[in-house]
Protein backbone atom coordinates (compact mmCIF):
# COMPACT_ATOMS: atom_id res chain seq x y z
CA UNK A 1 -20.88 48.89 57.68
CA UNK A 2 -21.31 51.35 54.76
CA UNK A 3 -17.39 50.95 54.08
CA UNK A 4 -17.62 47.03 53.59
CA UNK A 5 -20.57 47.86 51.37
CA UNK A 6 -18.33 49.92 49.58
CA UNK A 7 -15.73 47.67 49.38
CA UNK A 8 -18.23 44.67 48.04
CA UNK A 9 -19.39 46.94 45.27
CA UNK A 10 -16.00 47.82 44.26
CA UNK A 11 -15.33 44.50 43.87
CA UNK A 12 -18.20 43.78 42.01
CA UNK A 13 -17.62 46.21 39.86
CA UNK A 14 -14.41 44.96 39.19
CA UNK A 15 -15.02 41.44 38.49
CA UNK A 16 -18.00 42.65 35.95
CA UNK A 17 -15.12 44.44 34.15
CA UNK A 18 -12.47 41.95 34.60
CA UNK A 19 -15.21 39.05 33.13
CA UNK A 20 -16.24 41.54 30.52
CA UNK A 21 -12.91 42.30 29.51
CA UNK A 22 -12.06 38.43 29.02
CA UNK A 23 -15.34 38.07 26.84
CA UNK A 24 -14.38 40.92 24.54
CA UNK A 25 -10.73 39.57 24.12
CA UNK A 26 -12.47 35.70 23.28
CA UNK A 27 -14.46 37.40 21.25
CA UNK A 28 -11.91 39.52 18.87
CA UNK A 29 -9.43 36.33 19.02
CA UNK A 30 -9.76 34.35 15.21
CA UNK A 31 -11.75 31.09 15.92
CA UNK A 32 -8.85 29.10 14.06
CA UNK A 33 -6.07 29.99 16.77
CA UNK A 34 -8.20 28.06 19.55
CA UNK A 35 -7.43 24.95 17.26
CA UNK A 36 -3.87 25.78 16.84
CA UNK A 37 -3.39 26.25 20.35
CA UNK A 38 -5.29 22.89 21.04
CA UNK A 39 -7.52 24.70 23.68
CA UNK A 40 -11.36 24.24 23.12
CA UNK A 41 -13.15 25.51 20.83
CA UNK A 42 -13.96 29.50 20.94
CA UNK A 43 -18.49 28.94 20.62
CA UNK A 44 -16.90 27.07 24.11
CA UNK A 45 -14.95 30.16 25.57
CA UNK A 46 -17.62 32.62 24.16
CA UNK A 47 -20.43 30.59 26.22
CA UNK A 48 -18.47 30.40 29.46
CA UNK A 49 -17.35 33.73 29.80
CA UNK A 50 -20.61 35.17 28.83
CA UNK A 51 -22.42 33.13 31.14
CA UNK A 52 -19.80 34.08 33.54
CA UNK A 53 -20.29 38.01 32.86
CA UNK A 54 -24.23 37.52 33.13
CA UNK A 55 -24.05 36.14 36.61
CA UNK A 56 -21.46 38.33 37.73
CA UNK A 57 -23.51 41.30 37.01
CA UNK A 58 -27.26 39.67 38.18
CA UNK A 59 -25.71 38.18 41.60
CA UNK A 60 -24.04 39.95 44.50
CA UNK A 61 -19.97 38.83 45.37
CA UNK A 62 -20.73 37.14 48.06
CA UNK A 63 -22.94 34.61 46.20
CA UNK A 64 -21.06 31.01 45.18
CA UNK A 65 -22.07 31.42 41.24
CA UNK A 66 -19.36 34.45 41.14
CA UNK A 67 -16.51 32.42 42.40
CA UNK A 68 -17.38 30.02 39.26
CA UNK A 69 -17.46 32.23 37.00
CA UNK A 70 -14.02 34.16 38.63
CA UNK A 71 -12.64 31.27 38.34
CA UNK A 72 -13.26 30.13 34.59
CA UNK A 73 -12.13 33.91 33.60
CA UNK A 74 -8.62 33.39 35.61
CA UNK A 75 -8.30 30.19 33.39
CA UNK A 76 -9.04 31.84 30.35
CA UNK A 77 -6.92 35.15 30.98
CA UNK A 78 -4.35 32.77 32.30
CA UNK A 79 -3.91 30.17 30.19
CA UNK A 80 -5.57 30.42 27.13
CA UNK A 81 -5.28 33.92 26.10
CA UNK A 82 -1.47 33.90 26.18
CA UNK A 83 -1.56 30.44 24.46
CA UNK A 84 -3.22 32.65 21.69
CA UNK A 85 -1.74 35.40 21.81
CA UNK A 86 1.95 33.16 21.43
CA UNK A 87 0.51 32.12 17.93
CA UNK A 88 -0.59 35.58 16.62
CA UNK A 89 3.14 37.36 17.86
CA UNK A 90 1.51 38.87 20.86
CA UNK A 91 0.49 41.71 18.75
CA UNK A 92 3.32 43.46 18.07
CA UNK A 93 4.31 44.32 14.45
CA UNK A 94 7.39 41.70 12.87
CA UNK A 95 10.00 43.35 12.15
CA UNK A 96 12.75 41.98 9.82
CA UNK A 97 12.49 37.96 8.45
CA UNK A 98 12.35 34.76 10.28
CA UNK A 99 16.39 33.91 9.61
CA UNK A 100 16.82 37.61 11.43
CA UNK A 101 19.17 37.34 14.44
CA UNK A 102 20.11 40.08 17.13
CA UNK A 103 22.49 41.82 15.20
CA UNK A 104 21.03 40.89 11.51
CA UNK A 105 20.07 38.35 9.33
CA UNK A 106 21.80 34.82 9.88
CA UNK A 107 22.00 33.65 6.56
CA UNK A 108 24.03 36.10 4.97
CA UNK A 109 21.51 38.87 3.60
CA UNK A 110 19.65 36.04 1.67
C-alpha cells in the first residue's frame, strides 16, 4: 500500500508542477498575442490555470476537481501556447530578413 501512496504523491506532485508551469508560461506571454491568436483573452487563461493550480495543490489526485483542472492545462499547453508561441517565432532569435531563402536572400541582395 505504501508504494501506491507513493505513486499518488508523485503524481501529485507532478501535476502541481505541470499546472504551475502552464500558469507561469500564461503569465510571461504579452496579453496582445492572445488576440492575435484569436484564443480568449489572457485575465481568462490567468484565472483558469490559477484556479486550476490552487485545487491541484489543496485536493488529493484522486478527487474529480483535479481531472478539471488537468484537463484545462492540456488545452492550454496544447493548443494555445503553441498558437502563441507561432506568433512570437517560438523564441528563437531571426536570423537574416523576411525575403531570406535557404541558401540566401531571394530578391537579389535587396
Amino acid at each position: 500500500m505504501q508504494g501506491f501512496a507513493s505513486l499518488m504523491w508523485l503524481l501529485s506532485t507532478a501535476l502541481i508542477l505541470f499546472s504551475g508551469f502552464a500558469l507561469i508560461d500564461a503569465a510571461l506571454r504579452r496579453e496582445d498575442s492572445y488576440r492575435a491568436a484569436d484564443k480568449q483573452t489572457k485575465p481568462f487563461w490567468l484565472i483558469v490555470l490559477g484556479i486550476a493550480f490552487v485545487v491541484d495543490l489543496i485536493f488529493p489526485i484522486l478527487a474529480f476537481l483535479p481531472i478539471i483542472g488537468l484537463i484545462a492545462t492540456i488545452v492550454y499547453m496544447v493548443d494555445v501556447r503553441p498558437a502563441l508561441r507561432g506568433l512570437s517565432g517560438g523564441g528563437r532569435p531571426r536570423r537574416g530578413s523576411s525575403s531570406d531563402g535557404p541558401y540566401g536572400p531571394w530578391n537579389g541582395g535587396r
